[in-house]
C-alpha atoms as a PDB file:
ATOM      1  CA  UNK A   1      -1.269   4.019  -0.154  1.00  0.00           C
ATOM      2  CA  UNK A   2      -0.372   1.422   1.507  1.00  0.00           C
ATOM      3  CA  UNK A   3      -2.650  -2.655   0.964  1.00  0.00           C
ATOM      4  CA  UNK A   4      -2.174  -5.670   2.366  1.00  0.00           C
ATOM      5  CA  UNK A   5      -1.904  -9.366   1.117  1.00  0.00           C
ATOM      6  CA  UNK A   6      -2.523 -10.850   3.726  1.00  0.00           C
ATOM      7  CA  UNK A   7      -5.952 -11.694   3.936  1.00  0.00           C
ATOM      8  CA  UNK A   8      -6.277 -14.536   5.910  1.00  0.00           C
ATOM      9  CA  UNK A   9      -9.475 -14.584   8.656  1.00  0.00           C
ATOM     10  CA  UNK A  10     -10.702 -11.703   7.236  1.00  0.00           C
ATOM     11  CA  UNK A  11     -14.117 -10.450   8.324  1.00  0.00           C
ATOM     12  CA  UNK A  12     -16.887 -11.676   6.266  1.00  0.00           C
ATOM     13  CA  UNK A  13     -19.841  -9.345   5.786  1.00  0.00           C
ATOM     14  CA  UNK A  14     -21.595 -11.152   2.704  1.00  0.00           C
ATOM     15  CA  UNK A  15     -22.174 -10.627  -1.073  1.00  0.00           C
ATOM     16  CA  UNK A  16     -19.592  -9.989  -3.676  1.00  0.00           C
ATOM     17  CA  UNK A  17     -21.559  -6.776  -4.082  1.00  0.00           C
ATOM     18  CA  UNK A  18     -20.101  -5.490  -0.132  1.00  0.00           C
ATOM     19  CA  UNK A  19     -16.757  -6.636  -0.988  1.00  0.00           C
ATOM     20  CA  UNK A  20     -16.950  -4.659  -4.122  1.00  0.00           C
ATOM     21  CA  UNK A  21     -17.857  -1.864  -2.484  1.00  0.00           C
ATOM     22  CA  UNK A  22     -15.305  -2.532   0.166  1.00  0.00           C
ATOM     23  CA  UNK A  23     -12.763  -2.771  -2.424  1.00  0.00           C
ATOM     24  CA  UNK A  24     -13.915   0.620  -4.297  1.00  0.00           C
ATOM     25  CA  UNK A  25     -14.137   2.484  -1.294  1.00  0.00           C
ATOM     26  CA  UNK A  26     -10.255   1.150   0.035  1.00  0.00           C
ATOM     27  CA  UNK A  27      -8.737   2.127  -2.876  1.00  0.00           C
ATOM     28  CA  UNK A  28     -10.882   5.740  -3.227  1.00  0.00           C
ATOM     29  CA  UNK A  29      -9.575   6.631   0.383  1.00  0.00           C
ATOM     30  CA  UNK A  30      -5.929   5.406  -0.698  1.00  0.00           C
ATOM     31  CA  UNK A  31      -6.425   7.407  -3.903  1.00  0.00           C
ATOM     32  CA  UNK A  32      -6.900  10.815  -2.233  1.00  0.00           C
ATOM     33  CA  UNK A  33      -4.519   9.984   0.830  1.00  0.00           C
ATOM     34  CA  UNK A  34      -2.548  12.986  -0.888  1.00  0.00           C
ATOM     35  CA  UNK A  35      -4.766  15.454   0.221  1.00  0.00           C
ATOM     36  CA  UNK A  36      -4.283  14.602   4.145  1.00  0.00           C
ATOM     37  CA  UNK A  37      -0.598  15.317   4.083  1.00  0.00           C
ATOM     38  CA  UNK A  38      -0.089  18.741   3.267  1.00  0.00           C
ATOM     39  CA  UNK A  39      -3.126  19.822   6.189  1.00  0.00           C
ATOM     40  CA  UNK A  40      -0.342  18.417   8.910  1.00  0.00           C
ATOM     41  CA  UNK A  41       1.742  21.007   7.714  1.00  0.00           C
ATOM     42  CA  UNK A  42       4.093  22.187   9.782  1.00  0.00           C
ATOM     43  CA  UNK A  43       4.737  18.807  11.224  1.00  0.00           C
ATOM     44  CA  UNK A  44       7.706  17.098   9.105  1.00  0.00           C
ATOM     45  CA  UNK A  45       7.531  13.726   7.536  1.00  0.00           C
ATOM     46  CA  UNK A  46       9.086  11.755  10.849  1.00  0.00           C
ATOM     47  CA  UNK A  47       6.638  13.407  13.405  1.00  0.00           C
ATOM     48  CA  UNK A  48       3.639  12.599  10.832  1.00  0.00           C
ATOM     49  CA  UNK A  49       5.210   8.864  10.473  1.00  0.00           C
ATOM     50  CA  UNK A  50       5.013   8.380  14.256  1.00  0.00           C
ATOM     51  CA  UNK A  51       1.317   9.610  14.835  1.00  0.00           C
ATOM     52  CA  UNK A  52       0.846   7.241  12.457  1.00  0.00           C
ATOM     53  CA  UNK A  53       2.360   4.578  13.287  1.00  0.00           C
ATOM     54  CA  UNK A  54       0.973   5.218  17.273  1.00  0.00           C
ATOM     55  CA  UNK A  55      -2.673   5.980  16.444  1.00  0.00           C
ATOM     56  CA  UNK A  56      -3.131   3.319  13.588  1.00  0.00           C
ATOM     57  CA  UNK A  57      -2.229   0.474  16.276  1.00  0.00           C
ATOM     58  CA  UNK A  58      -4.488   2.169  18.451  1.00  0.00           C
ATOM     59  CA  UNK A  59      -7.259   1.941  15.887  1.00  0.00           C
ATOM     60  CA  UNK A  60      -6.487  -1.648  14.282  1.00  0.00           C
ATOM     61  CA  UNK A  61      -6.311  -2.353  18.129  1.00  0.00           C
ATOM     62  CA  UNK A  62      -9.796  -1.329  18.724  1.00  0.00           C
ATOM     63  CA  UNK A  63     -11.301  -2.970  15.593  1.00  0.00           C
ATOM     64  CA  UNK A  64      -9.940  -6.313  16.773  1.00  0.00           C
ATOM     65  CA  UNK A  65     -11.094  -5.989  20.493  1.00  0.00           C
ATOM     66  CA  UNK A  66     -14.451  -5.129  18.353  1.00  0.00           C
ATOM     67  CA  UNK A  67     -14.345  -7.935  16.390  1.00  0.00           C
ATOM     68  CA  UNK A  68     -13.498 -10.225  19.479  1.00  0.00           C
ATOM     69  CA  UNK A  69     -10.219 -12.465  17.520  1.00  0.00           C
ATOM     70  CA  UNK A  70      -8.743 -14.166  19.710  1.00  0.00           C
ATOM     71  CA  UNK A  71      -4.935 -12.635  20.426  1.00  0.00           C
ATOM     72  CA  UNK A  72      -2.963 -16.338  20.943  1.00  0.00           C
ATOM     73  CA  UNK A  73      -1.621 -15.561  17.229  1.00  0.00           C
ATOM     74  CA  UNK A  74       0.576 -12.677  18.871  1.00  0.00           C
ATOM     75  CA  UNK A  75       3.010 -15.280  20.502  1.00  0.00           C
ATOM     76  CA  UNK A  76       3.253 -17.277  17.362  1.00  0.00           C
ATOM     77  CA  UNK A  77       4.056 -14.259  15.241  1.00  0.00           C
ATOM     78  CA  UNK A  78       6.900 -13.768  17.594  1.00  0.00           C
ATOM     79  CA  UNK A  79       7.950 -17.138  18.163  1.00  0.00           C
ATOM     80  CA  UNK A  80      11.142 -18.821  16.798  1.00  0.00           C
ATOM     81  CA  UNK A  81      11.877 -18.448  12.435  1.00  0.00           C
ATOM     82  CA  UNK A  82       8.814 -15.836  12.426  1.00  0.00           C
ATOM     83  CA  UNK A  83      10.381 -12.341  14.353  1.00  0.00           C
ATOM     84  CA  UNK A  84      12.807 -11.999  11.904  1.00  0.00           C
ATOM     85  CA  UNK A  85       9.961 -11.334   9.543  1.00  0.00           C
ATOM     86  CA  UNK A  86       7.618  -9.509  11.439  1.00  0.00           C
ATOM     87  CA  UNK A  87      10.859  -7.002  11.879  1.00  0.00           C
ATOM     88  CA  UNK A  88      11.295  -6.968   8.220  1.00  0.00           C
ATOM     89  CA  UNK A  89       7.485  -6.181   7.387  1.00  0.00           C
ATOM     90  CA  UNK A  90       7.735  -3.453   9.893  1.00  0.00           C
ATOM     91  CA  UNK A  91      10.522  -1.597   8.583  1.00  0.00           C
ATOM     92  CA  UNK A  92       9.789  -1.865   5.046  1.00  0.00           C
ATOM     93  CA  UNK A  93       6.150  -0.689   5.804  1.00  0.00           C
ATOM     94  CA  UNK A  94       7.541   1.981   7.863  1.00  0.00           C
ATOM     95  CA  UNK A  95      10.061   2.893   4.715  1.00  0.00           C
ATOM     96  CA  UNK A  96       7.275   2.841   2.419  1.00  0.00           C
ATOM     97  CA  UNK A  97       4.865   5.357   4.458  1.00  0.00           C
ATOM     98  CA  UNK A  98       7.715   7.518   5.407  1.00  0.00           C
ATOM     99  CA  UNK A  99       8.751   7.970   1.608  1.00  0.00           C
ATOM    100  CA  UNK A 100       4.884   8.931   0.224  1.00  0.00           C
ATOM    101  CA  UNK A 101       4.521  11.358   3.251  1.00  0.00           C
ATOM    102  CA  UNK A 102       7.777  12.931   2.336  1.00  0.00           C
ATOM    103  CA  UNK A 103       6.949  12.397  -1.766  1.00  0.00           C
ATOM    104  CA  UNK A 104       3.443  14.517  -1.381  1.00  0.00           C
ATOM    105  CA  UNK A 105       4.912  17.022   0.770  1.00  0.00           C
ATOM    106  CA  UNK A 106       7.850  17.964  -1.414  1.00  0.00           C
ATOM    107  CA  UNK A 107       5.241  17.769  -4.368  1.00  0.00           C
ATOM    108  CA  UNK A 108       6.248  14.464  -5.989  1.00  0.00           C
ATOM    109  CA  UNK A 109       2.636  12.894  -6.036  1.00  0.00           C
ATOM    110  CA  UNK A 110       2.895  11.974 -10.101  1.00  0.00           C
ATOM    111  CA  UNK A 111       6.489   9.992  -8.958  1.00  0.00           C
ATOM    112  CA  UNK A 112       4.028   8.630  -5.823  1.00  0.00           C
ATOM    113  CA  UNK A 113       1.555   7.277  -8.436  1.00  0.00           C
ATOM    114  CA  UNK A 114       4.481   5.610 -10.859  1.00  0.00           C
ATOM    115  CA  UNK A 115       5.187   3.885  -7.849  1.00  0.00           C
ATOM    116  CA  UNK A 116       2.254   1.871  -7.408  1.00  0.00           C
ATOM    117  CA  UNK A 117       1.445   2.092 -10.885  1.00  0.00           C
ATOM    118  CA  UNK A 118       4.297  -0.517 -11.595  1.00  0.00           C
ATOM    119  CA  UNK A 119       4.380  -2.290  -8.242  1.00  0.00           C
ATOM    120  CA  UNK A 120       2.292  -5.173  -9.262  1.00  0.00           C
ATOM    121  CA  UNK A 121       4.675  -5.715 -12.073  1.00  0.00           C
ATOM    122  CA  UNK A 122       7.899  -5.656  -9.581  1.00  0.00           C
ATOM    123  CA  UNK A 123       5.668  -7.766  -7.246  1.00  0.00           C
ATOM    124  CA  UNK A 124       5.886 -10.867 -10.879  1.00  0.00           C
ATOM    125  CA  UNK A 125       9.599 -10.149 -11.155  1.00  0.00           C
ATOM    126  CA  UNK A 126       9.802 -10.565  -7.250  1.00  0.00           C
ATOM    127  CA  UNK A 127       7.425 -14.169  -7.718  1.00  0.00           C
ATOM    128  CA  UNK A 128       9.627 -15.308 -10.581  1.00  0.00           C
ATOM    129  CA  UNK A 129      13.099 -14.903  -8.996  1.00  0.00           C
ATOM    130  CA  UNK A 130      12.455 -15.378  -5.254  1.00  0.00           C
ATOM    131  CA  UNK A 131       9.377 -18.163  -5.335  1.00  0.00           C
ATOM    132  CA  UNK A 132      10.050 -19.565  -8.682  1.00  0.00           C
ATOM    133  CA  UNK A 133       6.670 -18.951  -9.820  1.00  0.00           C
ATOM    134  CA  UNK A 134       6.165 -18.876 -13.859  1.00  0.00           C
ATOM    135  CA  UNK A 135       5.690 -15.650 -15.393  1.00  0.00           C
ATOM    136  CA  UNK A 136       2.628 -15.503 -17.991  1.00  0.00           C
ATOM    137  CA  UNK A 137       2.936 -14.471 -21.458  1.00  0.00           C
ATOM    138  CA  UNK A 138       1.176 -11.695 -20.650  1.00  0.00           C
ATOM    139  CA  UNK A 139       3.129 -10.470 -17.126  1.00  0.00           C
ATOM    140  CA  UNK A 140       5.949 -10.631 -19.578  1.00  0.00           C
ATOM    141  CA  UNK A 141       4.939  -8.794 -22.030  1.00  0.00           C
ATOM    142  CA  UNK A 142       3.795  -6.316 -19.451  1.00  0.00           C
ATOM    143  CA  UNK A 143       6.708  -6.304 -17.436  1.00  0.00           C
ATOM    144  CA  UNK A 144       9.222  -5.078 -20.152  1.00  0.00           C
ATOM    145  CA  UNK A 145       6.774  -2.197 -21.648  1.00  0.00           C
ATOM    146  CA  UNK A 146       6.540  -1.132 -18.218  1.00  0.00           C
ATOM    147  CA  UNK A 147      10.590  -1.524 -17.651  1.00  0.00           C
ATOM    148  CA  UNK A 148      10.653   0.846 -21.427  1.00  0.00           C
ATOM    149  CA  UNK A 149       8.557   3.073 -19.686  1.00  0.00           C
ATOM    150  CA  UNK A 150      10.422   3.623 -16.268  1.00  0.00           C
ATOM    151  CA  UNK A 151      14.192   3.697 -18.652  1.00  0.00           C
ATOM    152  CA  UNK A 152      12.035   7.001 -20.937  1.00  0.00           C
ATOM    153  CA  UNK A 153      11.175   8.394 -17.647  1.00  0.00           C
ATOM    154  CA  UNK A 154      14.265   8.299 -16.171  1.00  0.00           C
ATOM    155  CA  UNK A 155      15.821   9.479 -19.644  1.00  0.00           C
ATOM    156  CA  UNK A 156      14.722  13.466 -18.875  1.00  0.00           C
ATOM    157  CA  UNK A 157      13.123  12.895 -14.871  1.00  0.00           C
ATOM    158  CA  UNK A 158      15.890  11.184 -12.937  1.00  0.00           C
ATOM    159  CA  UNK A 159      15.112  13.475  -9.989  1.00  0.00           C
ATOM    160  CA  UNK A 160      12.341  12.333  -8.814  1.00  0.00           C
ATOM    161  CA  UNK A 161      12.492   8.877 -10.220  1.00  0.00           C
ATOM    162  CA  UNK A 162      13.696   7.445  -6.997  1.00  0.00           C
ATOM    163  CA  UNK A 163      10.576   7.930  -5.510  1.00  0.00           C
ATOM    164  CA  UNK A 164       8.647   5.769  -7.680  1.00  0.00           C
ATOM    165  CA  UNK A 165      11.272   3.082  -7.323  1.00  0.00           C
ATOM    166  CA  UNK A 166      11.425   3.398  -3.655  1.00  0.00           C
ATOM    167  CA  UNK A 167       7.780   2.957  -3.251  1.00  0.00           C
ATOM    168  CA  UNK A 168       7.563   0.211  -5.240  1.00  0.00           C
ATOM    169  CA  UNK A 169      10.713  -1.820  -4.163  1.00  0.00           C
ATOM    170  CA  UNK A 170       9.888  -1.684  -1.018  1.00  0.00           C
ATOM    171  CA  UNK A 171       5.953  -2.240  -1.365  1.00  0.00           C
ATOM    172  CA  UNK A 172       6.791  -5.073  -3.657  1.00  0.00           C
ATOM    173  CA  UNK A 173       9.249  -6.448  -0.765  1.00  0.00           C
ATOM    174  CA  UNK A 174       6.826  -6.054   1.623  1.00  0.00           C
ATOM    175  CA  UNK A 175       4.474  -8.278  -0.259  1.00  0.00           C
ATOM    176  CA  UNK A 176       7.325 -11.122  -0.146  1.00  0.00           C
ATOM    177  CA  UNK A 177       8.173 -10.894   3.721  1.00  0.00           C
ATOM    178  CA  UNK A 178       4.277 -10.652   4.121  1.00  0.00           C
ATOM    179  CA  UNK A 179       3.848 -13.805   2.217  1.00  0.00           C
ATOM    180  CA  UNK A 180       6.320 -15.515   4.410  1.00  0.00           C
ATOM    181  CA  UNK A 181       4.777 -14.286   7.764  1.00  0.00           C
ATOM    182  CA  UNK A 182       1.260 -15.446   6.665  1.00  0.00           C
ATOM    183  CA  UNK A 183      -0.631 -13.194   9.478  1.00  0.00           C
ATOM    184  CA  UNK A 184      -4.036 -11.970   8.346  1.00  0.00           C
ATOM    185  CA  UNK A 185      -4.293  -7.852   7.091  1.00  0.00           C
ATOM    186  CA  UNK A 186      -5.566  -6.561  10.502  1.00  0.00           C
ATOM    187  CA  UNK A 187      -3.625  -8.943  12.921  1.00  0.00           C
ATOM    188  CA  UNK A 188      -0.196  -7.955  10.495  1.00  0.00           C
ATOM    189  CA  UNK A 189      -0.882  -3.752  10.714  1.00  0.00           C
ATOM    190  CA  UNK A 190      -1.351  -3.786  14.346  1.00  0.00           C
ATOM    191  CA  UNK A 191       1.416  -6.182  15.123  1.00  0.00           C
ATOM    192  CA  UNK A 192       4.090  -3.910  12.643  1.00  0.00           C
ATOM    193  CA  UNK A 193       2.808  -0.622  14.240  1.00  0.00           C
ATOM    194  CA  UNK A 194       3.504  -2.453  17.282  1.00  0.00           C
ATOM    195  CA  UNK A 195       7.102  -2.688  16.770  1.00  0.00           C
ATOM    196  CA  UNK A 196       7.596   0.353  14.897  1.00  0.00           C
ATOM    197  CA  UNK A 197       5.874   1.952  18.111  1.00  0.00           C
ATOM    198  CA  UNK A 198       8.552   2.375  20.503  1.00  0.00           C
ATOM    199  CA  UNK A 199      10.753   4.633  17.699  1.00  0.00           C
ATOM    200  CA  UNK A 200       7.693   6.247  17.229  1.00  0.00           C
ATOM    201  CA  UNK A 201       6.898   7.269  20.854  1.00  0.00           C
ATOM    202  CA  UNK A 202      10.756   8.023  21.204  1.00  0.00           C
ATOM    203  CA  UNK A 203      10.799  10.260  18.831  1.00  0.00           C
ATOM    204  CA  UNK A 204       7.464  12.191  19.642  1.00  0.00           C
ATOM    205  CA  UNK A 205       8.653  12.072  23.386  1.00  0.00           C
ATOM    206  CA  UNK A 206      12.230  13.550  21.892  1.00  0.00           C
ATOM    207  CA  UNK A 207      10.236  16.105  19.967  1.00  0.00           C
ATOM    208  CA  UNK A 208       7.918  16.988  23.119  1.00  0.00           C
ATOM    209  CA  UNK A 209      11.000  17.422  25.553  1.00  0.00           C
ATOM    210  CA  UNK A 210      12.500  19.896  23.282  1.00  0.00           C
ATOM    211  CA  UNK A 211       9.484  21.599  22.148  1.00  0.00           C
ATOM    212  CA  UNK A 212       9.538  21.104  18.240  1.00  0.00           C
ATOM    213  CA  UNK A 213       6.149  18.282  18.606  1.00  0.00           C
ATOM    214  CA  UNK A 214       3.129  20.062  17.002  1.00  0.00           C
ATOM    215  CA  UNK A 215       1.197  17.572  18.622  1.00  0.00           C
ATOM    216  CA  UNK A 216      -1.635  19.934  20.557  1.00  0.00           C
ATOM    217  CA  UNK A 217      -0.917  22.886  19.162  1.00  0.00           C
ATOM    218  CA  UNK A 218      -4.494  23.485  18.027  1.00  0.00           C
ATOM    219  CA  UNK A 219      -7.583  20.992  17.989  1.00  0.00           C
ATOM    220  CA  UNK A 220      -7.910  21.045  14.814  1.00  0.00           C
ATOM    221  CA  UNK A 221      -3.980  19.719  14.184  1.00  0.00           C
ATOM    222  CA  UNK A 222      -4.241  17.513  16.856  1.00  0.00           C
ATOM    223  CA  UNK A 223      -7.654  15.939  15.040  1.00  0.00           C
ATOM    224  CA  UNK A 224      -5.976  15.692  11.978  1.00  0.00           C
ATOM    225  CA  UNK A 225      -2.842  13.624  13.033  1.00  0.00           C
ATOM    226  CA  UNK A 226      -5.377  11.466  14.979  1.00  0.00           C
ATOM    227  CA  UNK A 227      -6.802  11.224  11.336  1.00  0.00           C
ATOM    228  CA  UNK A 228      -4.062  10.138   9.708  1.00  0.00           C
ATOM    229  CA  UNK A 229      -3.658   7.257  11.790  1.00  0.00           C
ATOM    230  CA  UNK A 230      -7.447   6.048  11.946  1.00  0.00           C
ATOM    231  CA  UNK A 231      -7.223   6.360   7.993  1.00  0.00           C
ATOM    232  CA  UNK A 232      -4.422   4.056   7.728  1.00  0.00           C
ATOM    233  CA  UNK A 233      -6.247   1.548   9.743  1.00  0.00           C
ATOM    234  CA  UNK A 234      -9.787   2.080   7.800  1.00  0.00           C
ATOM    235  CA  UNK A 235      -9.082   1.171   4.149  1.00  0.00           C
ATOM    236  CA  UNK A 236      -7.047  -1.367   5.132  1.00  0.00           C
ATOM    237  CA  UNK A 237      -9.982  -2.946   7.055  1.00  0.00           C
ATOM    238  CA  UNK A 238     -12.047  -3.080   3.669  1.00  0.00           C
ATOM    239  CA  UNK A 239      -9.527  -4.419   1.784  1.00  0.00           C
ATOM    240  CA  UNK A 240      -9.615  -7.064   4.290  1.00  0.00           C
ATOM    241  CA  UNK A 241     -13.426  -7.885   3.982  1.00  0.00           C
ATOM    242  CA  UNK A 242     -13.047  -7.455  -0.021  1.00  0.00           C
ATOM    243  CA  UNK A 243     -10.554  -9.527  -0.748  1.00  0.00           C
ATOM    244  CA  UNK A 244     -11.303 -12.665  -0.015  1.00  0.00           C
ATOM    245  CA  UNK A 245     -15.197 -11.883  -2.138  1.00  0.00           C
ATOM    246  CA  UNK A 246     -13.621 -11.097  -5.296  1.00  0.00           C
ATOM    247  CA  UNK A 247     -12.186 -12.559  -8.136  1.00  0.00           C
ATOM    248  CA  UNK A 248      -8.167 -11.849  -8.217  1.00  0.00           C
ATOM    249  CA  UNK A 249      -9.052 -10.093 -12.016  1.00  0.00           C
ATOM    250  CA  UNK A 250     -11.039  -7.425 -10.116  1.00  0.00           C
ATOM    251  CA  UNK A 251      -8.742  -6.907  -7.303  1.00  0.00           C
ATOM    252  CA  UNK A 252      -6.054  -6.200  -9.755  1.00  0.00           C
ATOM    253  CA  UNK A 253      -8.500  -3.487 -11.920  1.00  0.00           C
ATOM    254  CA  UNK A 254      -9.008  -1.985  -7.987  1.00  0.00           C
ATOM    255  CA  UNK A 255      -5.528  -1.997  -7.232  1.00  0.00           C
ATOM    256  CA  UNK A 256      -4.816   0.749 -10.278  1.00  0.00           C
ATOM    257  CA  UNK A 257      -7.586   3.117  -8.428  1.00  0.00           C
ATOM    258  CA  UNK A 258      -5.043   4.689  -6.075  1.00  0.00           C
ATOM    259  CA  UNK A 259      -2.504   5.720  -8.129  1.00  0.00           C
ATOM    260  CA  UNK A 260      -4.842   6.499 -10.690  1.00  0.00           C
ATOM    261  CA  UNK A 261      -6.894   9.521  -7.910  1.00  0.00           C
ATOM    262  CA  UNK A 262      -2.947  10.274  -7.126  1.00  0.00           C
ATOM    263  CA  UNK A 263      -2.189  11.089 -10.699  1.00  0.00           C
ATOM    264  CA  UNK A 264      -4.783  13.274 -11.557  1.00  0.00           C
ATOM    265  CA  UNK A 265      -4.688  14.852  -8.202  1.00  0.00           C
ATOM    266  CA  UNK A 266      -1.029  15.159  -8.900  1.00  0.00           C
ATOM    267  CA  UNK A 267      -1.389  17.570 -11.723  1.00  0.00           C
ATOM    268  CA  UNK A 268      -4.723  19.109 -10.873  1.00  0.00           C
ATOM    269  CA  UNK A 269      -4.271  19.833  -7.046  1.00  0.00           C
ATOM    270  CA  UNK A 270      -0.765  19.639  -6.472  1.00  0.00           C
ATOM    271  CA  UNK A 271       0.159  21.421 -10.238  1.00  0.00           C
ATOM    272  CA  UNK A 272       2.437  19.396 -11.374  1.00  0.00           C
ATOM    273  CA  UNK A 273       4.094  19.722 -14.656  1.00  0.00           C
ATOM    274  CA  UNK A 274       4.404  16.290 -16.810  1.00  0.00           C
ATOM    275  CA  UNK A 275       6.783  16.227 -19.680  1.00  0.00           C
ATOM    276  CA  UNK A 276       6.384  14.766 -23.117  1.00  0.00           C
ATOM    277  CA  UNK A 277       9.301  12.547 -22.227  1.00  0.00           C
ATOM    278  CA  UNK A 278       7.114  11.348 -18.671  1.00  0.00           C
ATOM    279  CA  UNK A 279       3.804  11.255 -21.060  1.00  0.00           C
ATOM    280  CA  UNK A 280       5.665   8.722 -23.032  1.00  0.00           C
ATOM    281  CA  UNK A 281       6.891   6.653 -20.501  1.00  0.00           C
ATOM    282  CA  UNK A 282       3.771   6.988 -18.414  1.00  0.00           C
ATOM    283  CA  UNK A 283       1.469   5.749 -21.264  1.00  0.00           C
ATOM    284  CA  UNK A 284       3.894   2.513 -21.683  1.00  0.00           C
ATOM    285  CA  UNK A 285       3.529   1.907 -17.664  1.00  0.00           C
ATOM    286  CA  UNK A 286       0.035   2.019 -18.258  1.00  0.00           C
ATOM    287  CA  UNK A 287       0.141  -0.905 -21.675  1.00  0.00           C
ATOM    288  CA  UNK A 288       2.052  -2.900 -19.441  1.00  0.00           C
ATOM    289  CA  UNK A 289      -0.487  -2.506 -16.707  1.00  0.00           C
ATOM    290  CA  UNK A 290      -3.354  -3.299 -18.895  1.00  0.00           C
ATOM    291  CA  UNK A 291      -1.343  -6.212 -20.374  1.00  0.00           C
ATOM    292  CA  UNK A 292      -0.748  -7.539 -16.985  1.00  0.00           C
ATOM    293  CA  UNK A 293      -4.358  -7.400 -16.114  1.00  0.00           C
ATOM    294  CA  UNK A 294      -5.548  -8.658 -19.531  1.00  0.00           C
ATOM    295  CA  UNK A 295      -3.667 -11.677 -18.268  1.00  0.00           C
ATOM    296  CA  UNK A 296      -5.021 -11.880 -14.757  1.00  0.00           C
ATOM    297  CA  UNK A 297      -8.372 -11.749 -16.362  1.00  0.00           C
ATOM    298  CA  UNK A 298      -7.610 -14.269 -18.576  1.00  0.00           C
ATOM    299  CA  UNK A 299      -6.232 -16.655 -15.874  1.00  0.00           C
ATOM    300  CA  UNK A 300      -8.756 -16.252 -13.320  1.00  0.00           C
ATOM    301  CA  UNK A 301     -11.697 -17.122 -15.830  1.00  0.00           C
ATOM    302  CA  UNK A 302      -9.989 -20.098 -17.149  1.00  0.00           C
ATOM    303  CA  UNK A 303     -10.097 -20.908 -13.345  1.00  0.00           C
ATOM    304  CA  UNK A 304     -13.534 -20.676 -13.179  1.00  0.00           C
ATOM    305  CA  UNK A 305     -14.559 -22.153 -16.012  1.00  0.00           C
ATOM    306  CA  UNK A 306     -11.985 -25.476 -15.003  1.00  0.00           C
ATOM    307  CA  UNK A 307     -13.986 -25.402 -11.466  1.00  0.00           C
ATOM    308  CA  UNK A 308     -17.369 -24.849 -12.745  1.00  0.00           C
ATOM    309  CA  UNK A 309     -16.975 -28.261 -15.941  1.00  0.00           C
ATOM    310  CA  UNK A 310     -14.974 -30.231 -12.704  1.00  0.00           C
ATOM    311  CA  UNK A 311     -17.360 -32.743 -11.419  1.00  0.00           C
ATOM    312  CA  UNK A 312     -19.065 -32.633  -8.291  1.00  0.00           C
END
């Protein structure tokens, strides 16, 4: 469940009502992204990485041949001070996507959900010690009920508590090496899939030559790992035109959609049991989210209201 932010140049369709719906329907198709992983069965988690890796640069690829950008922002990426980031952003996206594949396919799509249900919170630590920005009252506040939460889960559920933290370390970082490259959601995938591309066709060629690839065996498979690359391409695309259309208070309520499908798919779907202990710890995540938001809200309006008394 992977979104980007960067936003920049984003395609602009109209309305706050399309990015809305934009917005909904990215975070919907992130939500049930659980559900995808378990039909590529038998491929394993490196194999599903690379098809998606390959076929989501394909896709992003299209879109922007589509949308007819102009492509003189490829040698700038990779110009002098800005590789070393574009390498970065690559590997922690690739990290990121390789842990939730493996997560839902070993049946840890509750841990999957912790992950991004705290991730805006690491992303305010991350702000406040890297950028310098000032924390809020309320991302405070929020930050240490989630922090209580994450210490009860790991009090009784240390085993599977290293998936939530993966996910959201290295989303969180992701966000920070993103915010130094500056390269607009689209431009960004298809550029990172475009590095991470030559592992990826190494290691499908590697799998090919000694006859472990499932790639072809069966339409239907074949579709499906297609699929998984087109998806990771699609919601990302509507983030893109919704983003820049909505106030940052709703784009924070939207961002607790995925993990939110992921949850309940998580112990409806997938059967998961959830312990008291993870209950508990779960329902303080979830203060400190609605704290943190609370305070987003809170910020953005005073915004507006500063803009709309300023005169003109």
């Amino acid at each position: 469940m992977q979104s980007d932010p960067g936003t920049r140049g984003a395609p602009r369709l109209g309305g706050e009502a399309t990015g809305l719906l934009a917005g909904v329907g990215a975070y919907v198709i992130w939500g049930f992204f659980p559900l995808l992983f378990p039909l590529l069965k038998p491929a394993g988690p490196l194999e599903i990485l690379a098809h998606r890796v390959l076929w989501s640069m394909a896709a992003v690829g299209i879109v922007l041949l589509l949308l007819r950008r102009p492509w003189g922002w490829v040698r700038r990426a990779l110009g002098r001070g800005r590789l070393g980031w574009t390498l970065a952003a690559s590997l922690l996206i690739g990290g990121n996507w390789l842990t939730f594949i493996w997560a839902v396919n070993n049946n840890h799509v509750v841990e999957s959900s912790l992950g991004y249900f705290i991730n805006p919170l690491v992303n305010i630590v991350l702000g406040v010690f890297l950028f310098g920005e000032r924390m809020s009252r309320g991302g405070l506040i929020g930050t240490i009920l989630a922090g209580i939460g994450v210490v009860v889960i790991a009090w009784e559920n240390w085993a599977g508590l290293w998936v939530s933290l993966t996910l959201a370390a290295t989303f969180g970082l992701y966000a920070v090496v993103k915010k130094r490259a500056t390269l607009p959601a689209l431009e960004g995938l298809f550029l990172e899939s475009g590095v991470l591309s030559p592992l990826a066709l190494g290691y499908w060629t590697f799998l090919a030559a000694t006859g472990a690839s499932t790639f072809g065996v069966g339409a239907q498979h074949t579709g499906l790992l297609v699929l998984a690359g087109v998806l990771t391409a699609l919601p990302l695309w509507m983030f893109a035109v919704a983003a820049p259309r909505l106030p940052l208070g709703v784009v924070g309520v939207l961002q607790y959609l995925g993990p939110t499908i992921q949850f309940l798919l998580g112990i409806t779907v997938f059967g998961q049991v959830v312990t008291p202990s993870y209950w508990l710890g779960l329902i303080l995540v979830w203060c400190g989210s609605a704290v943190f938001l609370w305070s987003v809200f809170n910020r953005t309006q005073r915004s507006v209201t500063r803009r709309s008394a300023a005169p003109r």
